[in-house]
Protein backbone atom coordinates (compact mmCIF):
# COMPACT_ATOMS: atom_id res chain seq x y z
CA UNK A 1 13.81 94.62 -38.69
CA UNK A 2 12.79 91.97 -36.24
CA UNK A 3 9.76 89.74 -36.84
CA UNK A 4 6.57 90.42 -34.43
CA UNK A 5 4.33 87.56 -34.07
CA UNK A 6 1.59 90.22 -32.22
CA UNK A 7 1.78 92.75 -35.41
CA UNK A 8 2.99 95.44 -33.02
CA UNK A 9 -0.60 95.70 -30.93
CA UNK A 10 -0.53 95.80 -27.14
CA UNK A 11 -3.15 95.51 -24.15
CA UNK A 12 -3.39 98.51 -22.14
CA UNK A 13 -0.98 97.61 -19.39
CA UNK A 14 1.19 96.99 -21.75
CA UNK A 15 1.95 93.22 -23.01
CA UNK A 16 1.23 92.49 -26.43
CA UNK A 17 -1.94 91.66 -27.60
CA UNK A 18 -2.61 87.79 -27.98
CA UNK A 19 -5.12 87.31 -31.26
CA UNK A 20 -8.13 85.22 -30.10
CA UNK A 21 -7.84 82.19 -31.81
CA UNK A 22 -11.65 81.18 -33.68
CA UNK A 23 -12.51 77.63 -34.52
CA UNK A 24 -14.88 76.81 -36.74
CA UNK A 25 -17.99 75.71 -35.14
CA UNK A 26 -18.55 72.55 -37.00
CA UNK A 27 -14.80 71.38 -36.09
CA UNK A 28 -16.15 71.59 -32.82
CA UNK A 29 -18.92 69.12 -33.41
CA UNK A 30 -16.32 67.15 -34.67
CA UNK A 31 -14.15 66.91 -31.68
CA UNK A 32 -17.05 65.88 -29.11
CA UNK A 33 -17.83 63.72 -31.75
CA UNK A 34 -14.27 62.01 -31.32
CA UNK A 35 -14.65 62.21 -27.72
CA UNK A 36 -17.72 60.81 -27.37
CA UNK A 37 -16.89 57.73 -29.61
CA UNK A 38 -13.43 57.10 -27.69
CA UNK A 39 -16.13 56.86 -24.53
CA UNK A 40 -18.09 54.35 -26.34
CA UNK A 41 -15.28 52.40 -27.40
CA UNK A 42 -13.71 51.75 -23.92
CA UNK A 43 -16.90 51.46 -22.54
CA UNK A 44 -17.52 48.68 -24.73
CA UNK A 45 -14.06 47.26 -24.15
CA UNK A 46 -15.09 47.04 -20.45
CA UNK A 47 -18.38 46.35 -20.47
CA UNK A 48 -17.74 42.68 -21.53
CA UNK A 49 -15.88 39.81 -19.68
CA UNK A 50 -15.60 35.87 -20.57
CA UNK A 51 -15.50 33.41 -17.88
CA UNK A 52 -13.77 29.88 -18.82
CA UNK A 53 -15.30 26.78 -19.03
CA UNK A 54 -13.18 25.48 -15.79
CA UNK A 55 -14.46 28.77 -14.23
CA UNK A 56 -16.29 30.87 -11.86
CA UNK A 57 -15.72 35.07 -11.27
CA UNK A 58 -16.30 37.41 -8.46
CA UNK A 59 -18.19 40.38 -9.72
CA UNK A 60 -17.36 43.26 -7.64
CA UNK A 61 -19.22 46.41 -7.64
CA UNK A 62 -17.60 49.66 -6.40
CA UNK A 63 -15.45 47.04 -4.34
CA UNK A 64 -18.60 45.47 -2.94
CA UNK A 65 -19.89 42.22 -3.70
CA UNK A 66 -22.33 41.70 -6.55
CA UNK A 67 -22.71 38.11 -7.82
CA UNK A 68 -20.78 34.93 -8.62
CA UNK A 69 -20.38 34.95 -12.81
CA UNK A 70 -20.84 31.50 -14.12
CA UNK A 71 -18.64 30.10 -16.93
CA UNK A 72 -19.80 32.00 -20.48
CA UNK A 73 -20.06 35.83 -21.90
CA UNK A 74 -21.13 38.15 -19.29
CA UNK A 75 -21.75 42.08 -19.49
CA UNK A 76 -20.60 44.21 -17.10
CA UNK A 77 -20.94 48.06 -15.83
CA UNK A 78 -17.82 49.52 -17.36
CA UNK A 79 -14.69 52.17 -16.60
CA UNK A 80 -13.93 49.92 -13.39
CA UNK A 81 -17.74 50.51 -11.91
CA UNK A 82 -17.80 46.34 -11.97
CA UNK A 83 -14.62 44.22 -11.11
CA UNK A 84 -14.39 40.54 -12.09
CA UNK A 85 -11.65 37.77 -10.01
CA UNK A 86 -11.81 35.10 -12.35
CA UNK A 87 -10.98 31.58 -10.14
CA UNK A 88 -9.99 28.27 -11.66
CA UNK A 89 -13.01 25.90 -9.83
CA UNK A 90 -12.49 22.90 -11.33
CA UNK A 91 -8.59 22.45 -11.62
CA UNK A 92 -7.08 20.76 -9.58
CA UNK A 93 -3.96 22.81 -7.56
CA UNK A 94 -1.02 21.07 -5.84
CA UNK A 95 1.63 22.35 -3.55
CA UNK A 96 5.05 19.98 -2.92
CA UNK A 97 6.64 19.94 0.49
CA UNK A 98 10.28 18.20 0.96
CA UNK A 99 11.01 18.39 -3.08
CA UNK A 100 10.30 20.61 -6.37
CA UNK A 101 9.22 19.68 -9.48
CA UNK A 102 10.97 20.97 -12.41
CA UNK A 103 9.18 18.96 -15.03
CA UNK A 104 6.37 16.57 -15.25
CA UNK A 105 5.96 14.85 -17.76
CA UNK A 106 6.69 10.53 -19.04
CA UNK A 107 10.01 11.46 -17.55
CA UNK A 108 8.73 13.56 -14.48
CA UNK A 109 12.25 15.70 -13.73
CA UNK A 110 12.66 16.58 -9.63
CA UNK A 111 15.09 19.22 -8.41
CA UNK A 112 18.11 18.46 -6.75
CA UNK A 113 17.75 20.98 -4.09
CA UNK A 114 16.31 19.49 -0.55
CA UNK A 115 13.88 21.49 1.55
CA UNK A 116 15.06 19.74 5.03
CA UNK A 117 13.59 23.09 6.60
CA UNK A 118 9.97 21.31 5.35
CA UNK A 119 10.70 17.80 5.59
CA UNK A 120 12.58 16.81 8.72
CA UNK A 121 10.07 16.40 11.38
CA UNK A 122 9.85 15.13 15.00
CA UNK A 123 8.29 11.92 15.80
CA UNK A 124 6.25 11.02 19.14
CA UNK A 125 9.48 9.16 20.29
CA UNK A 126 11.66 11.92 19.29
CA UNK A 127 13.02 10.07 16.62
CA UNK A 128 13.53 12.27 13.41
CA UNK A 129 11.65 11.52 10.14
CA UNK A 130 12.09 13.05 6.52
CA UNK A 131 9.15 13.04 5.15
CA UNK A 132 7.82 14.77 1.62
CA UNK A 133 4.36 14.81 0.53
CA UNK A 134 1.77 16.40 -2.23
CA UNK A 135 -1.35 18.32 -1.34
CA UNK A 136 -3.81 18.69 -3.90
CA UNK A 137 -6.73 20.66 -3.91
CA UNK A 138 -9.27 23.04 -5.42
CA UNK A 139 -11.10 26.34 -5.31
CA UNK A 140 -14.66 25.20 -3.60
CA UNK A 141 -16.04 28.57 -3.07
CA UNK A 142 -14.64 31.23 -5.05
CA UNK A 143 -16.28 34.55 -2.93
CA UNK A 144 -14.93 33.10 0.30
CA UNK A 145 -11.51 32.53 -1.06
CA UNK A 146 -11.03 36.43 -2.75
CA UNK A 147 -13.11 37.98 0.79
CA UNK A 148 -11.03 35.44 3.24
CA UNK A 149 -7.79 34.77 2.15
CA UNK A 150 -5.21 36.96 1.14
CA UNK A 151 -2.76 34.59 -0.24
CA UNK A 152 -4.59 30.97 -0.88
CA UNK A 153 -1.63 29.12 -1.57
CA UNK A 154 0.55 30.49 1.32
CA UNK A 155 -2.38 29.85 3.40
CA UNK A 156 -2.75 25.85 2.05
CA UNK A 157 1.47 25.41 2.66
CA UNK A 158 1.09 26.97 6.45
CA UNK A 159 -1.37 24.59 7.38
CA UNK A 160 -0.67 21.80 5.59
CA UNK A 161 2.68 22.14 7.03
CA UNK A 162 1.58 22.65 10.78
CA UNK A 163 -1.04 19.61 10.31
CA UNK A 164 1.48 16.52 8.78
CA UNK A 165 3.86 17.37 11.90
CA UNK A 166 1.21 17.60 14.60
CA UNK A 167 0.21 14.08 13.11
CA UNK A 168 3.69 12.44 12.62
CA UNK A 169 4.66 13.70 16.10
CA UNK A 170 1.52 12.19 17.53
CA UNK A 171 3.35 8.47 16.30
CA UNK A 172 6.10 6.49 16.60
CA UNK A 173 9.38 6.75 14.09
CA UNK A 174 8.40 2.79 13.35
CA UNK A 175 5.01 3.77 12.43
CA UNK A 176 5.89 6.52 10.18
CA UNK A 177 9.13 4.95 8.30
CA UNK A 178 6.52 1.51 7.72
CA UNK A 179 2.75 0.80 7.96
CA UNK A 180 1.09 3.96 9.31
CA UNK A 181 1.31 5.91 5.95
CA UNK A 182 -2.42 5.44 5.00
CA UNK A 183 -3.48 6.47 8.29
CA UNK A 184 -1.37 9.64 8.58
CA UNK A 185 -2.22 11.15 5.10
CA UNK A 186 -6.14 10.25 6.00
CA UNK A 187 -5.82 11.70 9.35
CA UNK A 188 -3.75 14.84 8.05
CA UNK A 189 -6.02 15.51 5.16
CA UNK A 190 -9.08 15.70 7.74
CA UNK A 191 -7.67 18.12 9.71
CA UNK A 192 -6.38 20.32 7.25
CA UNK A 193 -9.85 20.26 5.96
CA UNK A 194 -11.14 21.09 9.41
CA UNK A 195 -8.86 24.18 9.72
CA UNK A 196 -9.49 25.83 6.41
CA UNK A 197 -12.96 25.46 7.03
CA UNK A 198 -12.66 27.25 10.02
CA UNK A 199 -11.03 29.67 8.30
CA UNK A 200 -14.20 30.15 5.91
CA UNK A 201 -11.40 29.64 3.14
CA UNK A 202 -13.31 28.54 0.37
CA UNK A 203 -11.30 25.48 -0.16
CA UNK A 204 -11.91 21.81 -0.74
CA UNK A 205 -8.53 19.29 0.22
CA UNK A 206 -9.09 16.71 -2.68
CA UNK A 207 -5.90 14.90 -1.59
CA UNK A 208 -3.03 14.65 0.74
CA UNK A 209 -0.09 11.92 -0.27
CA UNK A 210 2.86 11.27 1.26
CA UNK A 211 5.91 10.97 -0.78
CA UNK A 212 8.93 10.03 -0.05
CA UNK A 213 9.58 9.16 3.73
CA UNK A 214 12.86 7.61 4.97
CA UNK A 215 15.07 8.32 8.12
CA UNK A 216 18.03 10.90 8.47
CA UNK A 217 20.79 10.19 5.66
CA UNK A 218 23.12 9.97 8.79
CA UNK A 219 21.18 7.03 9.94
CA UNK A 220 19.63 5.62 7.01
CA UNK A 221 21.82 2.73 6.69
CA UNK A 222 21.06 1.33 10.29
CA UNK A 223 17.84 1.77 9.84
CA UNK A 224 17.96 -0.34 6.29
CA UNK A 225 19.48 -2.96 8.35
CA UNK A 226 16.88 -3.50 11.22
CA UNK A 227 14.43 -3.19 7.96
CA UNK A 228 15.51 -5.87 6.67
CA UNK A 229 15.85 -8.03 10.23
CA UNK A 230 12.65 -7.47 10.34
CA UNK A 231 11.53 -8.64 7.01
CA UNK A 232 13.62 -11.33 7.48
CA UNK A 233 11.99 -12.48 11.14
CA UNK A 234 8.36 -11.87 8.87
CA UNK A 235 9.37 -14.32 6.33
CA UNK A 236 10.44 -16.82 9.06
CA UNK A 237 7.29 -16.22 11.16
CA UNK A 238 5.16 -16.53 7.49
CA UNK A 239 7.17 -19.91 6.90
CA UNK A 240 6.30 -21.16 10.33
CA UNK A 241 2.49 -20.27 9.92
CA UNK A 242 2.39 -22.14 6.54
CA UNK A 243 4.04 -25.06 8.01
CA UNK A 244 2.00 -25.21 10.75
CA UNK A 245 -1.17 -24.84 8.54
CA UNK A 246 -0.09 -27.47 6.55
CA UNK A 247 0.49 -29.81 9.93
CA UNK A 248 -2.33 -29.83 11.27
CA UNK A 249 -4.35 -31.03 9.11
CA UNK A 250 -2.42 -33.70 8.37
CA UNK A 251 -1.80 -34.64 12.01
CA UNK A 252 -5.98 -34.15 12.54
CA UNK A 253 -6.39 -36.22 9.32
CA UNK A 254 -3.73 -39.21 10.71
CA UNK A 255 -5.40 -38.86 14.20
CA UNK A 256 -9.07 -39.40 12.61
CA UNK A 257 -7.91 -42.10 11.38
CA UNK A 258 -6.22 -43.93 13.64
CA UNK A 259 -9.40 -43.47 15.81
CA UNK A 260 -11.53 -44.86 13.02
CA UNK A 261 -9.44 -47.76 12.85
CA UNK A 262 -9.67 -48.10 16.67
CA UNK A 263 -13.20 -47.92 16.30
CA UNK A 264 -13.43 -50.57 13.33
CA UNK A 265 -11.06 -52.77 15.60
CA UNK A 266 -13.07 -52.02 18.91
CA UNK A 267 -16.51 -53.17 16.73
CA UNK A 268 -14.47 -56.77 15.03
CA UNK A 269 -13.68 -57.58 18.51
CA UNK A 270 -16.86 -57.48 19.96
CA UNK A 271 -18.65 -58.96 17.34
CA UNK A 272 -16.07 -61.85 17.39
CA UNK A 273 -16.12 -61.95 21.04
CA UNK A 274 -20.47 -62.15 20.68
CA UNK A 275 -20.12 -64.69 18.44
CA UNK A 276 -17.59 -66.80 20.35
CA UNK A 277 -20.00 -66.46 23.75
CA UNK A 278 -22.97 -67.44 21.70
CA UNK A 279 -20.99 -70.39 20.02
CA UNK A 280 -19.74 -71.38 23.54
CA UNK A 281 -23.27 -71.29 25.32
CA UNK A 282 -24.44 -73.41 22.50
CA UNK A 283 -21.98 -75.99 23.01
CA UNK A 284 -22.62 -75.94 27.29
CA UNK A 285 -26.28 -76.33 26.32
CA UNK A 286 -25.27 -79.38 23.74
CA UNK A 287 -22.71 -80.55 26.77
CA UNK A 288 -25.19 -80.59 29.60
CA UNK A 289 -27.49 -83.00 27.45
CA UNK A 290 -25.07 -84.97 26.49
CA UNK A 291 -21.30 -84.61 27.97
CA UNK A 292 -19.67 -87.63 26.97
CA UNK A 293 -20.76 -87.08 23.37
CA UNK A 294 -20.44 -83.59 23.06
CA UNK A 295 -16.90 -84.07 24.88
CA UNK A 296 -15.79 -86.50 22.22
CA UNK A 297 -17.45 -83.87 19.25
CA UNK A 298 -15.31 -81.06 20.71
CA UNK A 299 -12.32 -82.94 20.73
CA UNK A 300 -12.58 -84.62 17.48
CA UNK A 301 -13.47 -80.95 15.73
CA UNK A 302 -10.61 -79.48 17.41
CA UNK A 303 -8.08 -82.01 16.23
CA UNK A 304 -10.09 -81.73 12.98
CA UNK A 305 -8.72 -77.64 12.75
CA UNK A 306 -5.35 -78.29 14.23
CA UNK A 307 -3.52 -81.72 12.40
CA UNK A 308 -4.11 -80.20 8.52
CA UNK A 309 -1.52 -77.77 9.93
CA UNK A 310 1.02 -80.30 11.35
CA UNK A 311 4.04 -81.79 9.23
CA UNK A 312 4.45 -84.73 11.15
CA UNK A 313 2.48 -86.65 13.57
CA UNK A 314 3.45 -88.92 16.13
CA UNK A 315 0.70 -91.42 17.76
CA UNK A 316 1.77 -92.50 20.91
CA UNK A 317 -0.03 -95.34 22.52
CA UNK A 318 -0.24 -95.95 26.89
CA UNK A 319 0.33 -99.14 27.04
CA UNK A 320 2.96 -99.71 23.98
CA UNK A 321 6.73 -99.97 24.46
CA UNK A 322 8.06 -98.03 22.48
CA UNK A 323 7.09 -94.98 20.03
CA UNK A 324 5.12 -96.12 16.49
CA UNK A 325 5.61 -93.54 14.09
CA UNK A 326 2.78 -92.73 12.08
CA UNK A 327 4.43 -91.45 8.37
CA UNK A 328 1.97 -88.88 6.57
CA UNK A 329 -0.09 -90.20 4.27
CA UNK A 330 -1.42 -87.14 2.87
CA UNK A 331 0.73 -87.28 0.08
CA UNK A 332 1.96 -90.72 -0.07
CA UNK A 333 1.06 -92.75 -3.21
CA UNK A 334 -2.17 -95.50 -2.07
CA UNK A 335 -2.29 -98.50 -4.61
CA UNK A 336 0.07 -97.22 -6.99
CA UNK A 337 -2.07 -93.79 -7.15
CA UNK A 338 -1.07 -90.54 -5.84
């Protein structure tokens, strides 16, 4: 005999009957019970949110905006009536162009691939340049970045990108490759900040260093060589300078004095020469009273200054015959005494 679940009772048209199946009305309670907690629960799983320290979030309600949350524990209308974007405000981001980093660290680790598609850039004198550089930066305004930007870091690399080679093509290959570094990266990190404020982006540009730039590997040892011709004309140029600063002064100091020697010389003279007019109008005064006598003073004072610096003297008479020498007596011995 085969087993009948419906005990062998049908419906009128037919079909078995199906027995009505009664629950007991307190098991009932007991399920919207269940229900009703399970509601609770995840209500209170999404009614609260935490916002970091480093942090600010977009509250969004029903995909409108509601409020910036500030770091701390917030509350929230739950089952995905309120939507939070929680942005990093106060870390600093960084995107690399021309290089990778694999690790940083004491030992900071690079990767060996290059990005020439990013780093190779035309100069003003279409000259090539490969250039790599950092851009740091940081989330200023966390509402304009989640209603303005769809992808913030795509957005930073495009015009970052489009800024350093509108500003390295603006200079020469010279200027790039040597002194105008500092002027490029403040120059490039002006206008960057320029065009992502145009864009209402949200974004602050806290930095913008250049990295490594050098010429073309093809031409990198040429341009090593003029490098160093021109360090080496610097150094002679510096050399000259110093020499010359240390030449002139001298020469000014030598010239000063000679000049003050001229000038001591110039004074002696014509003091000397004063007193030797004064002397000699005293003497024509003396002369004119008396110019026999003062004739005979003159000559005796004269022979007075020159014979002490004679050896030997010779006294020649008119009217003798012949020549009476006179020996020196200066140190010849008088009476037996020297």
């Amino acid at each position: 005999m085969a087993w009948n679940p419906y005990d062998g009772k049908k419906e009128p048209s037919g079909q078995p009957e199906i027995p009505e199946i009664q629950l007991p009305p307190n098991l009932i309670g007991w399920i919207a019970l269940g229900v009703l907690a399970v509601g609770v629960l995840l209500g209170a799983r999404t009614a609260f949110y935490t916002v970091g320290t480093d942090q600010q979030g977009v509250v969004l309600r029903l995909g409108k905006f509601s409020q910036v949350a500030e770091p701390g524990f917030h509350l929230r209308l739950p089952f995905g009536i309120d939507r939070v974007q929680v942005f990093a405000t106060t870390r600093v981001l960084k995107e690399e162009f021309g290089f990778r980093t694999l690790r940083a660290g004491t030992r900071t680790q690079y990767s060996k691939q290059r990005f020439a598609e990013e780093s190779l850039m035309l100069t003003g004198d279409l000259n090539i340049a490969d250039v790599g550089w950092i851009v740091q930066y940081r989330v200023r305004d966390p509402r304009q970045v989640w209603f303005n930007l769809a992808e913030p870091e795509q957005t930073v690399r495009d015009v970052a990108e489009s800024v350093v080679r509108q500003v390295v093509g603006n200079r020469t290959v010279d200027h790039v490759l040597t002194t105008g570094r500092s002027r490029i990266e403040a120059e490039a990190m002006r206008q960057m900040q320029t065009v992502l404020d145009s864009y209402k982006s949200g974004l602050r540009v806290v930095a913008l260093q250049l990295q490594n730039v050098t010429p073309p590997k093809p031409v990198q040892a040429s341009f090593n060589d003029v490098n160093r011709a021109e360090q080496d004309r610097e150094k002679m140029e510096n050399d000259a300078l110093a020499k010359l600063n240390r030449e002139i002064p001298n020469a000014r100091g030598e010239a000063k004095r000679a000049i003050d020697r001229a000038l001591g010389y110039k004074a002696d003279r014509i003091n000397r020469s004063k007193g030797e007019v004064a002397r000699f109008n005293g003497l024509l005064r003396e002369y004119r009273k008396a110019p026999e006598v003062t004739r005979q003073r003159i000559y005796l004072e004269t022979l007075g200054r020159v014979l002490p610096h004679t050896n030997n003297l010779t006294v020649l008479d008119g009217q003798a015959k012949g020549v009476l020498p006179l020996l020196p007596l200066g140190g010849a011995s008088i009476g037996g005494v020297k």
